[in-house]
Protein backbone atom coordinates (compact mmCIF):
# COMPACT_ATOMS: atom_id res chain seq x y z
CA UNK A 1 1.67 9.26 7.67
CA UNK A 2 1.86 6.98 10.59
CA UNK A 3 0.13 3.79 10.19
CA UNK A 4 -0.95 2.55 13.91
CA UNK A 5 -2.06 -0.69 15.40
CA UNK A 6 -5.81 -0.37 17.39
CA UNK A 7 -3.76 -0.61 20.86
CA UNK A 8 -2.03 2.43 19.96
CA UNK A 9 -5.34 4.29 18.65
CA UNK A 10 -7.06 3.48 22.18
CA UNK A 11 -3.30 5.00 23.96
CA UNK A 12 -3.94 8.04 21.29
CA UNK A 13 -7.69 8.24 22.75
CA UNK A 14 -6.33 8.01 26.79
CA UNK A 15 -3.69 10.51 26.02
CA UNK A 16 -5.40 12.88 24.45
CA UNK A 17 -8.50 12.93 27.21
CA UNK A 18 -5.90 13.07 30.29
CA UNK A 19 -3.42 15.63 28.21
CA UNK A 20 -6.78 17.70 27.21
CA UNK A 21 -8.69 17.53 30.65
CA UNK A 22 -11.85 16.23 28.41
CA UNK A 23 -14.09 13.09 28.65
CA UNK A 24 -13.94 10.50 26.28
CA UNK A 25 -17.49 11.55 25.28
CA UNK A 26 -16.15 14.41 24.64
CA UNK A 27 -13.70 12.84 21.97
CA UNK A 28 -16.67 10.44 20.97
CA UNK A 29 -18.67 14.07 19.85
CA UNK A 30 -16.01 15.11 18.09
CA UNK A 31 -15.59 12.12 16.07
CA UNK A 32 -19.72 12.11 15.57
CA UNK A 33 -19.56 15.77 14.74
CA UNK A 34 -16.69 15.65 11.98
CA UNK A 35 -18.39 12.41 10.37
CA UNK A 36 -21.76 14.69 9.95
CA UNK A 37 -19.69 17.77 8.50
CA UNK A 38 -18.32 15.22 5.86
CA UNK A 39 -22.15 13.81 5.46
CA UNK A 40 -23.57 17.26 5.12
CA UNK A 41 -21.20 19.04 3.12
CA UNK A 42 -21.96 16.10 0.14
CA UNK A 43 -25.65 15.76 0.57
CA UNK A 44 -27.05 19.57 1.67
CA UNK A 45 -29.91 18.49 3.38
CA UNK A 46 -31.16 16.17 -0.15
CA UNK A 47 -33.98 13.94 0.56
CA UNK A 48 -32.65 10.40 1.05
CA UNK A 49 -33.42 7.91 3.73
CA UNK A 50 -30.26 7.30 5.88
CA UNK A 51 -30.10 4.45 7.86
CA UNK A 52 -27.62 3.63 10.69
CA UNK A 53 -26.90 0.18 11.83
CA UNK A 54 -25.31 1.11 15.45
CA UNK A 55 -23.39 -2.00 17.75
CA UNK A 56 -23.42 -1.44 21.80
CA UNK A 57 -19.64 -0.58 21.66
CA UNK A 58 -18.01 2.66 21.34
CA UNK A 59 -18.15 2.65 17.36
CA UNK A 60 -21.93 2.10 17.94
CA UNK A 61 -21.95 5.32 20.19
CA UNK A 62 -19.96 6.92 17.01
CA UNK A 63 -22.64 6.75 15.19
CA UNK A 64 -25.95 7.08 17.82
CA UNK A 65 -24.18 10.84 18.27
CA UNK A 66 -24.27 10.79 14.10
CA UNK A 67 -27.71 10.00 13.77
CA UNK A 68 -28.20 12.88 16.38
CA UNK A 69 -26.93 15.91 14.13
CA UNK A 70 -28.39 14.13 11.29
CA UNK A 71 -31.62 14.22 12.87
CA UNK A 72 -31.45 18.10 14.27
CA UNK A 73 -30.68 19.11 10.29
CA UNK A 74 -33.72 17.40 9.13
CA UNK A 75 -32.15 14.36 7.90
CA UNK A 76 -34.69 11.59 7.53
CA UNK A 77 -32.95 8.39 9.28
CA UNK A 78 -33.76 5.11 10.86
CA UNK A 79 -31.52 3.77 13.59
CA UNK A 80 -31.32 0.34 14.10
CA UNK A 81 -28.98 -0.79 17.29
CA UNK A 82 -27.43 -4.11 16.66
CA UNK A 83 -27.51 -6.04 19.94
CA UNK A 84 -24.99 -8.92 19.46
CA UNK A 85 -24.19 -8.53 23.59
CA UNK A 86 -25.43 -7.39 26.92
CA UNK A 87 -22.29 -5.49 27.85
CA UNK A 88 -22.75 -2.60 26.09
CA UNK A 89 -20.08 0.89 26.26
CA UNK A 90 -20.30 3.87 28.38
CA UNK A 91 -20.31 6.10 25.97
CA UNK A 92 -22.49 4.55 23.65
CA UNK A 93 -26.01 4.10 26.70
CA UNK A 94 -25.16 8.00 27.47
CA UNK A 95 -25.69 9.13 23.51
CA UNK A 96 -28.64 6.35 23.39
CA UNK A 97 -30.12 8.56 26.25
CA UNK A 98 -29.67 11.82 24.54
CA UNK A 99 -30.99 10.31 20.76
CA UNK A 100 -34.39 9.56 23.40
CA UNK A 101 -34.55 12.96 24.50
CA UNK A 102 -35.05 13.70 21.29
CA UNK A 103 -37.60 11.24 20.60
CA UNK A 104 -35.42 9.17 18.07
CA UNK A 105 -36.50 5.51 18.99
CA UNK A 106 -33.85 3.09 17.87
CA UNK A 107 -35.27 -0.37 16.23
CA UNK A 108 -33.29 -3.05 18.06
CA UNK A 109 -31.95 -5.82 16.55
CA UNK A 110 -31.25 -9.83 17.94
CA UNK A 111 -31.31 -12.70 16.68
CA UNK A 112 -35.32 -13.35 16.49
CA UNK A 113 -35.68 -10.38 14.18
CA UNK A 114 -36.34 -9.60 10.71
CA UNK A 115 -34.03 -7.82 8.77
CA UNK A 116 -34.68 -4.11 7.92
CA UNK A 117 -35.77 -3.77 4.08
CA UNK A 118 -33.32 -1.47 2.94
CA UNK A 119 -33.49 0.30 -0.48
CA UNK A 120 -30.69 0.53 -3.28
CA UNK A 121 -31.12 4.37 -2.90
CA UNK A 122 -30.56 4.21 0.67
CA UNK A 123 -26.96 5.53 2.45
CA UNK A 124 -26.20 2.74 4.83
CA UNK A 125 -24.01 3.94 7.75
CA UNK A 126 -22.18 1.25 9.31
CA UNK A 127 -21.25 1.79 13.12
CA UNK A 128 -21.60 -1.78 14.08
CA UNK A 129 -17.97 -2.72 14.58
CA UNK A 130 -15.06 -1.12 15.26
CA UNK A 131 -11.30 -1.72 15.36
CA UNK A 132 -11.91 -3.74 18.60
CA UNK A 133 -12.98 -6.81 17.17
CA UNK A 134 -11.34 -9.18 18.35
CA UNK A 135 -13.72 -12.27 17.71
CA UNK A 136 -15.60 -14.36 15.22
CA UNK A 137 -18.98 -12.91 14.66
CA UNK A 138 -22.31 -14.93 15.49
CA UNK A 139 -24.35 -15.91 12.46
CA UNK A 140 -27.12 -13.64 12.84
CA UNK A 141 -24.96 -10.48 12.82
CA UNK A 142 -23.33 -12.04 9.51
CA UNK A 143 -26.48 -12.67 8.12
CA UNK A 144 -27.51 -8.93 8.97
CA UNK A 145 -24.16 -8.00 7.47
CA UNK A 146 -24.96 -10.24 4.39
CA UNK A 147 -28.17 -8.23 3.97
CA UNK A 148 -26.36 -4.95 4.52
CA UNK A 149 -23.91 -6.17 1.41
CA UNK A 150 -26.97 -7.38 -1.26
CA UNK A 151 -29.14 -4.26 -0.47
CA UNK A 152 -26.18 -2.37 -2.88
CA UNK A 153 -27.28 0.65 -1.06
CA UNK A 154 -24.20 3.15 -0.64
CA UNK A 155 -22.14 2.31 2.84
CA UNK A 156 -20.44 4.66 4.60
CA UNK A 157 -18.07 2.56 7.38
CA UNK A 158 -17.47 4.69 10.39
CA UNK A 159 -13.47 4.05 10.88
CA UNK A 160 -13.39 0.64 9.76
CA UNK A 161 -15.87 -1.80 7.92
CA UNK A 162 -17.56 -4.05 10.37
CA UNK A 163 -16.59 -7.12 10.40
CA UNK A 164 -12.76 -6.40 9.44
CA UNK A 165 -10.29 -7.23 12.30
CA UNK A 166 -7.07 -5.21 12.47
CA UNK A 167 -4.40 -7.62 12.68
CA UNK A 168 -5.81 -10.83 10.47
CA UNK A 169 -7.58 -12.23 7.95
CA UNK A 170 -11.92 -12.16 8.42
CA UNK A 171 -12.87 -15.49 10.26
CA UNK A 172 -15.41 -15.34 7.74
CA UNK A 173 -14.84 -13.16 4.32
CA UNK A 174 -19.06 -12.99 4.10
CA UNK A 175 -18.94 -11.68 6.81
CA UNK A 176 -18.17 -8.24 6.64
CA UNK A 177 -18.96 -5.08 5.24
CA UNK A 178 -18.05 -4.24 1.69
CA UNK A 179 -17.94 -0.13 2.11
CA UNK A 180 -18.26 2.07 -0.88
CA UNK A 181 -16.33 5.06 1.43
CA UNK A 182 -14.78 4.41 5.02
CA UNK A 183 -14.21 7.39 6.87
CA UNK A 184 -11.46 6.63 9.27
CA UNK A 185 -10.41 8.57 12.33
CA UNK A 186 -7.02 10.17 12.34
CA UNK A 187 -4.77 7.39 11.19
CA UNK A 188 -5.39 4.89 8.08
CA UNK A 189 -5.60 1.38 9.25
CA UNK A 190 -3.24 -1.24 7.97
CA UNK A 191 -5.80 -3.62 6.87
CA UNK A 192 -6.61 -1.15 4.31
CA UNK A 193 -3.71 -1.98 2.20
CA UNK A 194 -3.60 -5.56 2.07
CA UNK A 195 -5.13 -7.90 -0.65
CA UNK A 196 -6.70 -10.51 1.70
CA UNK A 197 -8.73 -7.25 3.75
CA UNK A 198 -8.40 -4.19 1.42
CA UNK A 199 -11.21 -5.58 -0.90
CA UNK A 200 -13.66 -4.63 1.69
CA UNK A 201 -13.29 -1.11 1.36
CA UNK A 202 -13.68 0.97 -2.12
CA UNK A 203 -12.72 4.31 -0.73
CA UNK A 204 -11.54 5.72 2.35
CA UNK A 205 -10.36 9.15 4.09
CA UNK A 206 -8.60 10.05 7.35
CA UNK A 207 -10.99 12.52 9.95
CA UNK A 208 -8.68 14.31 11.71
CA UNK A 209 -11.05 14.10 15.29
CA UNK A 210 -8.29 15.96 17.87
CA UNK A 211 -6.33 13.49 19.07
CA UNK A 212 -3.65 14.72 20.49
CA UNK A 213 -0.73 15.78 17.60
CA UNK A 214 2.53 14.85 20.94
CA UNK A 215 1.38 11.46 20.89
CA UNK A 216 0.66 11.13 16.82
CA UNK A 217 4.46 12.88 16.96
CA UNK A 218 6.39 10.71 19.62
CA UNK A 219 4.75 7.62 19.00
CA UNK A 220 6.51 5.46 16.63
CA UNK A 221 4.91 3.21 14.47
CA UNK A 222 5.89 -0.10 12.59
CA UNK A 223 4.37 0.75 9.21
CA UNK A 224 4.00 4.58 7.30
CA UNK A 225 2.14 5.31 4.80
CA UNK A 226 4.08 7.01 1.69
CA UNK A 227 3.02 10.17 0.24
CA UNK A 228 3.85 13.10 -2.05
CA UNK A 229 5.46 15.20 0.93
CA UNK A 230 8.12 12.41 2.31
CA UNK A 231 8.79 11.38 -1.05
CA UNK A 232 9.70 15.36 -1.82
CA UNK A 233 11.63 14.93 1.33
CA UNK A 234 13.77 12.11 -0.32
CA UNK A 235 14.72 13.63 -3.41
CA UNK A 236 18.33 15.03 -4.10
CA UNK A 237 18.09 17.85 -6.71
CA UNK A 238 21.00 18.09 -9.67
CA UNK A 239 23.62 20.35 -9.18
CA UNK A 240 24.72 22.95 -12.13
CA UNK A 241 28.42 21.79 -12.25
CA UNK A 242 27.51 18.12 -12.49
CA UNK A 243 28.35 15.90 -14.89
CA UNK A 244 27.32 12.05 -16.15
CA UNK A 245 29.95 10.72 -13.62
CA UNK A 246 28.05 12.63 -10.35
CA UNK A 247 25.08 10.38 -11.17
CA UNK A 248 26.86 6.69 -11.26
CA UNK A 249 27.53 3.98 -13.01
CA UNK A 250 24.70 1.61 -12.81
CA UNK A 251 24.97 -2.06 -14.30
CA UNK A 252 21.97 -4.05 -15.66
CA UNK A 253 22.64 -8.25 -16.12
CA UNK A 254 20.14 -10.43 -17.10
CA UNK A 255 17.99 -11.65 -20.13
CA UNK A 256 18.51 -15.12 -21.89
CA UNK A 257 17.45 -16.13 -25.33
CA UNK A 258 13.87 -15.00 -25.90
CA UNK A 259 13.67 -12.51 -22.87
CA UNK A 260 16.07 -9.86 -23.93
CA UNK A 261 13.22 -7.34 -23.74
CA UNK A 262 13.60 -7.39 -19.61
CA UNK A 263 16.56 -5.60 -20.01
CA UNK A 264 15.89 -3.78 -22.25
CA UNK A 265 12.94 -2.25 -19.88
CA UNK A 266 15.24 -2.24 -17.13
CA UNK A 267 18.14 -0.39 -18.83
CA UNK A 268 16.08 2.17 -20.15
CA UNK A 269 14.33 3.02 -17.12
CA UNK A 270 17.64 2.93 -15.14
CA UNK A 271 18.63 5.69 -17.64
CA UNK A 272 15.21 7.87 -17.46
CA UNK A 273 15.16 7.40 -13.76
CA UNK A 274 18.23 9.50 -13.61
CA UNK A 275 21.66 7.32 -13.93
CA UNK A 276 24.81 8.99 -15.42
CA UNK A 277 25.51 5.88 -17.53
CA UNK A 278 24.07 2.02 -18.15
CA UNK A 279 25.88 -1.24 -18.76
CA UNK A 280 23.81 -3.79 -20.40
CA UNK A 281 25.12 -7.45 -19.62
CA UNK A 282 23.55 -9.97 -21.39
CA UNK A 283 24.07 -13.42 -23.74
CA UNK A 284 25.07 -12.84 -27.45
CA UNK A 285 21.49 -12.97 -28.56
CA UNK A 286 20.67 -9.88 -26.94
CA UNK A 287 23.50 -7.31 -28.42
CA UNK A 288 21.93 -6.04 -31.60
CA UNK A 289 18.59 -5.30 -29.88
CA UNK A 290 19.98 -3.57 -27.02
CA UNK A 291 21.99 -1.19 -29.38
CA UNK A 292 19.02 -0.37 -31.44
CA UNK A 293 16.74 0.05 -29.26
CA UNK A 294 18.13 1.99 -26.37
CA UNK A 295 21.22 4.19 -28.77
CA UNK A 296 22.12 5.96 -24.88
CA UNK A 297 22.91 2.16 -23.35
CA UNK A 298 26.52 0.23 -23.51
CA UNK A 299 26.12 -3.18 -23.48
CA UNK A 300 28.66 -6.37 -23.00
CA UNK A 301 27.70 -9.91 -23.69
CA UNK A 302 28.38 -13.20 -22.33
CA UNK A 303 30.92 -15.67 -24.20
CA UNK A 304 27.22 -17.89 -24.99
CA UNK A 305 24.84 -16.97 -27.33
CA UNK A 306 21.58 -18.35 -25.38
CA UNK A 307 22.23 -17.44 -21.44
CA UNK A 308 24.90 -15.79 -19.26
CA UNK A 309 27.39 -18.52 -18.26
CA UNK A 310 29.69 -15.83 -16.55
CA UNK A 311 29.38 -12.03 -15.56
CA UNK A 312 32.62 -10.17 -16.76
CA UNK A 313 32.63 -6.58 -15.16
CA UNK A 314 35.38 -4.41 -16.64
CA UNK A 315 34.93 -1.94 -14.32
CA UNK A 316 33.29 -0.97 -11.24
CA UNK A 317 29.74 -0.54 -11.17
CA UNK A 318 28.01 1.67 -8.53
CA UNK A 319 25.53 -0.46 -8.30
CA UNK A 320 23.70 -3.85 -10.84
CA UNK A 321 20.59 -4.65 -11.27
CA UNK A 322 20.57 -8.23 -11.85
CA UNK A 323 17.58 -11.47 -12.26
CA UNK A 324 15.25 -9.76 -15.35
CA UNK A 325 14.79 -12.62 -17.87
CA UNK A 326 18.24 -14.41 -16.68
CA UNK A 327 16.54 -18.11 -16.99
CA UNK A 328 17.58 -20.54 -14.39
CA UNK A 329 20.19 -22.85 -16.35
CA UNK A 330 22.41 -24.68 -14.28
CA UNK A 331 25.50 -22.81 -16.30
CA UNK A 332 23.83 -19.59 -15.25
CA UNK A 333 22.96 -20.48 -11.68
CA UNK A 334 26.76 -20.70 -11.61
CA UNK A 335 27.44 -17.57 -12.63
CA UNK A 336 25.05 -15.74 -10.59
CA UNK A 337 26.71 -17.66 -7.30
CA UNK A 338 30.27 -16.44 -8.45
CA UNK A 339 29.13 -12.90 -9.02
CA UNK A 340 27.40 -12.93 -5.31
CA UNK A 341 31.17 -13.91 -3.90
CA UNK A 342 32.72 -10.78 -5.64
CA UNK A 343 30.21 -8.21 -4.80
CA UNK A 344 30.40 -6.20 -1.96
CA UNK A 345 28.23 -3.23 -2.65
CA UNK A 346 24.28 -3.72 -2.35
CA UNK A 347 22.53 -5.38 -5.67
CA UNK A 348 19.35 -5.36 -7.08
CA UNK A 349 17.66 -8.77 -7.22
CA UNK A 350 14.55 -9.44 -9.67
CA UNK A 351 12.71 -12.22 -11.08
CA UNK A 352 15.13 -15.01 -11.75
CA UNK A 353 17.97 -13.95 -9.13
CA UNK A 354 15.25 -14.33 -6.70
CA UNK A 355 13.91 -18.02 -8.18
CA UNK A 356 17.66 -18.67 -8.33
CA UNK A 357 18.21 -17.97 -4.42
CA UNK A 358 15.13 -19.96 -3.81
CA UNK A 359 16.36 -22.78 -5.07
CA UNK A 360 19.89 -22.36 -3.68
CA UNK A 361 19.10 -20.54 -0.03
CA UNK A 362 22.98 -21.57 0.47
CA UNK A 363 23.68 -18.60 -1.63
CA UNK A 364 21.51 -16.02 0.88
CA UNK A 365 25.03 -16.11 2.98
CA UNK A 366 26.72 -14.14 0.37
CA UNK A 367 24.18 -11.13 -0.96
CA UNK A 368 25.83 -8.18 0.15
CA UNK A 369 24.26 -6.36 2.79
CA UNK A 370 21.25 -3.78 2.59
CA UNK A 371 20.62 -5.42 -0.94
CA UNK A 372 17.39 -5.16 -2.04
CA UNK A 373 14.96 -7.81 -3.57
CA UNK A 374 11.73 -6.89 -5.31
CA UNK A 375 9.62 -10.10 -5.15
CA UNK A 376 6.10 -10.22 -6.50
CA UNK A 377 3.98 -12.60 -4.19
CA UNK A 378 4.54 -16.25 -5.83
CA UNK A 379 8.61 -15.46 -5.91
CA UNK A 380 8.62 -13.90 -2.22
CA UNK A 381 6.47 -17.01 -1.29
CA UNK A 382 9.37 -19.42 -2.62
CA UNK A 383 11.87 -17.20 -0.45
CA UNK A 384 10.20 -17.26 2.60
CA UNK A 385 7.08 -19.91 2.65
CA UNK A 386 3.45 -20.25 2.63
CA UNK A 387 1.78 -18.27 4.69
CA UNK A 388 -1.95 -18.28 6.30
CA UNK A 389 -3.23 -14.65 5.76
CA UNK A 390 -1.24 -11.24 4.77
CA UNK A 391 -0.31 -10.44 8.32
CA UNK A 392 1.36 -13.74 8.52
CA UNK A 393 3.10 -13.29 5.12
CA UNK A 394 4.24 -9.93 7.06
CA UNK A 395 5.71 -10.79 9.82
CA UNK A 396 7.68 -13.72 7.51
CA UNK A 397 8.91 -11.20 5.31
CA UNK A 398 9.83 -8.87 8.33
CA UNK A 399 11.95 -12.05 9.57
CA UNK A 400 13.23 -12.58 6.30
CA UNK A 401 14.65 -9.11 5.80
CA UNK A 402 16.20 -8.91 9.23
CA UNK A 403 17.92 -12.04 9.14
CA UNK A 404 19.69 -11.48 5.55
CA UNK A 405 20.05 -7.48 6.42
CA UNK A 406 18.07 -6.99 3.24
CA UNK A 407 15.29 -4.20 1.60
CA UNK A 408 12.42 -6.47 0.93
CA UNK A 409 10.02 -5.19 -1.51
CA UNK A 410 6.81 -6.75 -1.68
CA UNK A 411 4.95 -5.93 -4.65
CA UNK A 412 1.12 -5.67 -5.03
CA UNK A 413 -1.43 -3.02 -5.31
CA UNK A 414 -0.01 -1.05 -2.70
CA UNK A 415 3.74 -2.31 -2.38
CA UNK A 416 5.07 -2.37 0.56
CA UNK A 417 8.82 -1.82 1.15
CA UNK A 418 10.11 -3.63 4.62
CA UNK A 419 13.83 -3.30 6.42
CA UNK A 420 15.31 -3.48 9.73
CA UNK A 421 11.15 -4.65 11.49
CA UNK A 422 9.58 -1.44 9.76
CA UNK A 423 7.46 -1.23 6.60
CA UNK A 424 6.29 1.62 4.17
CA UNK A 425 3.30 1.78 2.02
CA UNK A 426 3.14 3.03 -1.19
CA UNK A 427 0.21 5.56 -2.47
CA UNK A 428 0.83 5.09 -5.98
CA UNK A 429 -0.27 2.64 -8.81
CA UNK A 430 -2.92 1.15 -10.52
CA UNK A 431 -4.47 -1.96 -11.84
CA UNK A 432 -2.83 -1.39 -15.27
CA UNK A 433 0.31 -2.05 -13.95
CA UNK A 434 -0.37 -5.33 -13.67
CA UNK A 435 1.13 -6.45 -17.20
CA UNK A 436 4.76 -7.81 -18.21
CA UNK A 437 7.73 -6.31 -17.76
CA UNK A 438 6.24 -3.91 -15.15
CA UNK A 439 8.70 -5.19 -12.28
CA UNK A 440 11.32 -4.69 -14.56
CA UNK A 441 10.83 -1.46 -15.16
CA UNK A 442 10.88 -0.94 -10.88
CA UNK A 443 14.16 -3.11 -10.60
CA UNK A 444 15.60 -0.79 -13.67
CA UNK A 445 14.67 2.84 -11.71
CA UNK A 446 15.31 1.66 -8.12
CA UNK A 447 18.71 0.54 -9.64
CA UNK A 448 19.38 3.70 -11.45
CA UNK A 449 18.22 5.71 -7.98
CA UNK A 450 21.05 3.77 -6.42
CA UNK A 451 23.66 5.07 -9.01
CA UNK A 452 22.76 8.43 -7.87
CA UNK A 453 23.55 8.11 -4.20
CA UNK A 454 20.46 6.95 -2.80
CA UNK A 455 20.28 4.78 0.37
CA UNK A 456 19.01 1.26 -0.55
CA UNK A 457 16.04 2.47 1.42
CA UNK A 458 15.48 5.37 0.00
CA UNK A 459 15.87 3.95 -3.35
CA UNK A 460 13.30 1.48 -2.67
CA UNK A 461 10.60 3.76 -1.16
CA UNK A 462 11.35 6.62 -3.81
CA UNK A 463 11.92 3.94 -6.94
CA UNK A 464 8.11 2.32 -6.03
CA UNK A 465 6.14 5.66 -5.52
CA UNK A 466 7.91 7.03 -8.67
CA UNK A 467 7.44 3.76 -10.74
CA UNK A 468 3.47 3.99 -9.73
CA UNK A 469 2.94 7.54 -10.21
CA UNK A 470 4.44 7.05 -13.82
CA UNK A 471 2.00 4.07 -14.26
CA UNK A 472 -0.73 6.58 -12.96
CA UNK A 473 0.26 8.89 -15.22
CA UNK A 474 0.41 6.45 -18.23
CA UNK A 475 -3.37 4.86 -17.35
CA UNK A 476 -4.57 8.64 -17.53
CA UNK A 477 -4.11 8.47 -20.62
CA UNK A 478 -4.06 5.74 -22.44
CA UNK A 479 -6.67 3.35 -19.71
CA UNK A 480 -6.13 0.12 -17.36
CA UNK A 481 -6.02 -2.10 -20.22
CA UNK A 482 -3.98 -0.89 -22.73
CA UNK A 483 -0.80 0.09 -20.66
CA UNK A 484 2.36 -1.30 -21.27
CA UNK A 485 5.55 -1.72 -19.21
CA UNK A 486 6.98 0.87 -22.00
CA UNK A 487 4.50 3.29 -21.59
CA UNK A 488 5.83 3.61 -17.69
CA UNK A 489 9.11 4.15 -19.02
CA UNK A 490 7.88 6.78 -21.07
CA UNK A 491 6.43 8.44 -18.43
CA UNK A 492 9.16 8.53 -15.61
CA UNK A 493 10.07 12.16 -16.20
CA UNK A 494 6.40 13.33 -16.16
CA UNK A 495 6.58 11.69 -12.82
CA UNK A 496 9.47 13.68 -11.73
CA UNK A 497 8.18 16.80 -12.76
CA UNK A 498 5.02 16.03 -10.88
CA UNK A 499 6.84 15.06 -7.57
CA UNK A 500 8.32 18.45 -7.37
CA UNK A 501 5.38 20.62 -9.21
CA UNK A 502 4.40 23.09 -6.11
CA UNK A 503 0.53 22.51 -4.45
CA UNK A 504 -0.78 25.81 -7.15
CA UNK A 505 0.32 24.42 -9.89
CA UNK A 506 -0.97 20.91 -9.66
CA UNK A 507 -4.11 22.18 -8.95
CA UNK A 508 -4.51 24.40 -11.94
CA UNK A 509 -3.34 21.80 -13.68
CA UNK A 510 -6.89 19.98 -12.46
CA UNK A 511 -8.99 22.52 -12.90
């Protein structure tokens, strides 16, 4: 699913009302009218006060049309018009004029006012702002927001939370709305996804409202939004007269004394994820473990019994997975810069490769192209900088990957894979995946996806929804808290099996 900046949402709205021969209160009913069905359909006419905080803009005329229907199906509401400017929207003074003719009288709000007492059993609906914004609100509207926020009455956002600009960080994180549900029109919003701007938002949905599907189709966008159907899309099924060579050779270095457990994590999800065979490379410390613990991995060691002072390769790997647990010894460093001159075939780069190439950006010059790296936010930050807000740290990371010709993924709740100026966002995951040895687990199956013939890219954005569902999986079971980066591993064929379970089956598998 496309994920599209608010210029190309107002070109969506302009195409679709010249395409369609319509008004654009035509489009601003439809959007009103879908919002009620979604309303209605939950509450069934139940006796609850509803009250709608409406701006002068077009969002504002959003929801004046709501509180409309709400009103002709016996809903009882109070709508409150928030009246932060004197330029107020077309749209939104023609629905004021029809919510009169009903005799719904709108409270107005300024900055003299009191604020509205509103009641923890209340449903808020916010209308105030919408992806317009492009300005630092005054202090009275943040107050009202503020009062919004404390009155813990349920908040239902009407296509984005007030408050919540598009393409940066809040000017000021009090004020805006914290929504339990956002009901978005047609296309999710970027800001959704992000750490700095997704806390405002608990839930959300997509309402599709008509916009035209030959612009959604032809327009491209610089971010998608990952999903069951394009990962089905991705995947390359096993053919009967196959055999462990069809699926590659995949090569896992790393670990140093004390940390031989990261590749052990890595190896063995390399293997469940679907490799034909795994090469463990690590010091002398790590050789007994590996053997006992995963019987289906081979495993060669470094000359040293502590750290890898030089990576031997006896053969030719498809692809290695290399940086889990490696350390950052100077004898090591070393080696890692000497394998970089001999490889000419993408790598995998985790953890300590990546603190490693920090500290020697020198060595950038020689990581093969289309390689990918799989930072989480304090290593990517040593790669490519500070940065001010998460659309900052974007367009950094965008630079970053274009420049070295490399698949940058950027790990967090909803990872986000970036190469060649475009970026995809992952679906999957949870907050229990936020425990050790997680990210070597993803290094370990977006190497052994790579054995198997997949595209760097595809490995990335297949290897990150597959690694999350698995952790989704695990946490349905066993809770946030308790998962392990094992219990992932563990639950990588589950995974599978749910990727390609057909729509019927999954859902009798939730009734």
């Amino acid at each position: 699913m496309k994920i599209f900046s608010a210029q190309q949402i107002y070109q969506a709205d302009k195409f679709t009302i010249e395409k369609q021969q319509i008004t654009s209160d035509v489009l601003m009913e439809q959007a009103a009218t879908k919002i009620f069905e979604w309303i209605h359909a939950r509450l069934r006419g139940t006796s609850v006060n509803i009250q709608l905080f409406c701006g002068i803009g077009n969002n504002g005329g959003d929801g004046i049309a709501l509180a409309r229907h709400l009103q002709e199906h016996g809903y009882a509401i109070t709508v409150h018009v928030v009246n932060y400017s004197e330029k107020r929207s077309k749209d939104f003074l023609l629905n004021l004029e029809r919510l009169k003719d009903r005799k719904i009288w709108p409270n107005f709000i300024n900055t003299e006012s009191d604020l509205p007492e509103i009641s923890p059993n209340d449903i808020v609906v916010d209308a105030i702002f919408g992806i317009g914004l492009n300005r630092s609100l005054d202090d009275w509207v943040g107050q009202l927001i503020g009062h919004i926020n404390a009155s813990q009455a349920f908040t239902l956002s009407v296509d984005v939370p007030s408050g919540l600009p598009l393409d940066r960080a809040p000017w000021n994180p009090k004020y805006v709305i914290e929504s339990s549900y956002v009901l978005s029109f047609q296309v999710p919003k970027l800001a959704f996804f992000l750490p700095d701007t997704g806390v405002y938002l608990n839930q959300w949905e997509i309402l599709d409202i008509g916009l035209d599907p030959e612009f959604l189709t032809r327009e491209e966008a610089d971010y998608e939004l990952v999903g069951k159907h394009q990962i089905v899309s991705l995947y390359r099924p096993r053919l009967k007269f196959s055999h462990k060579g069809t699926y590659g050779h995949a090569m896992i270095v790393g670990g140093s004394y004390g940390k031989i457990g990261a590749v052990q994590l890595a190896s063995n999800a390399c293997l469940s994820s679907g490799a034909g065979l795994v090469t463990a490379f690590v010091p002398q410390c790590g050789y007994h473990s590996l053997q006992t613990a995963v019987p289906e991995l081979m495993v060669l060691t470094d000359t040293d019994e502590h750290c890898i002072t030089e990576i031997s390769m006896p053969f030719a790997p498809k692809v290695v997975g290399i940086g889990m647990g490696l350390g950052t010894k100077e004898p090591t460093i070393k080696a890692f810069k000497d394998f970089l001159k001999q490889m000419e075939s993408p790598v995998v780069v985790d953890a300590d490769g990546l603190n490693i190439l920090a500290m020697a950006p020198d060595m950038l010059k020689d990581v093969p192209p289309q390689s990918i790296f799989t930072p989480h936010p304090k290593e990517l930050e040593r790669l490519i900088g500070t940065w001010k807000d998460d659309f900052e740290k974007l367009e950094k990371a965008k630079a970053f990957s274009i420049s070295h010709d490399i698949v940058l993924v950027i790990k967090g709740a909803h990872t986000i894979i970036l190469y060649k100026g475009k970026g995809y966002v992952n679906t999957t995951g949870n907050p229990g995946m936020a425990t050790a040895g997680s990210g070597d687990v993803l290094t370990g199956m977006v190497t052994g996806l790579m054995a198997q013939g997949y595209t760097s890219l595809e490995a990335a954005i297949f290897g990150v929804y597959l690694h999350g569902l698995a952790g989704d999986i695990s946490a349905s079971q066993n809770g946030y808290e308790a998962l392990k980066a094992s219990d992932i591993v563990n639950s990588i064929g589950r995974a599978y099996v749910e990727i390609l379970s057909p729509p019927d089956v999954e859902e009798k598998e939730q009734e």
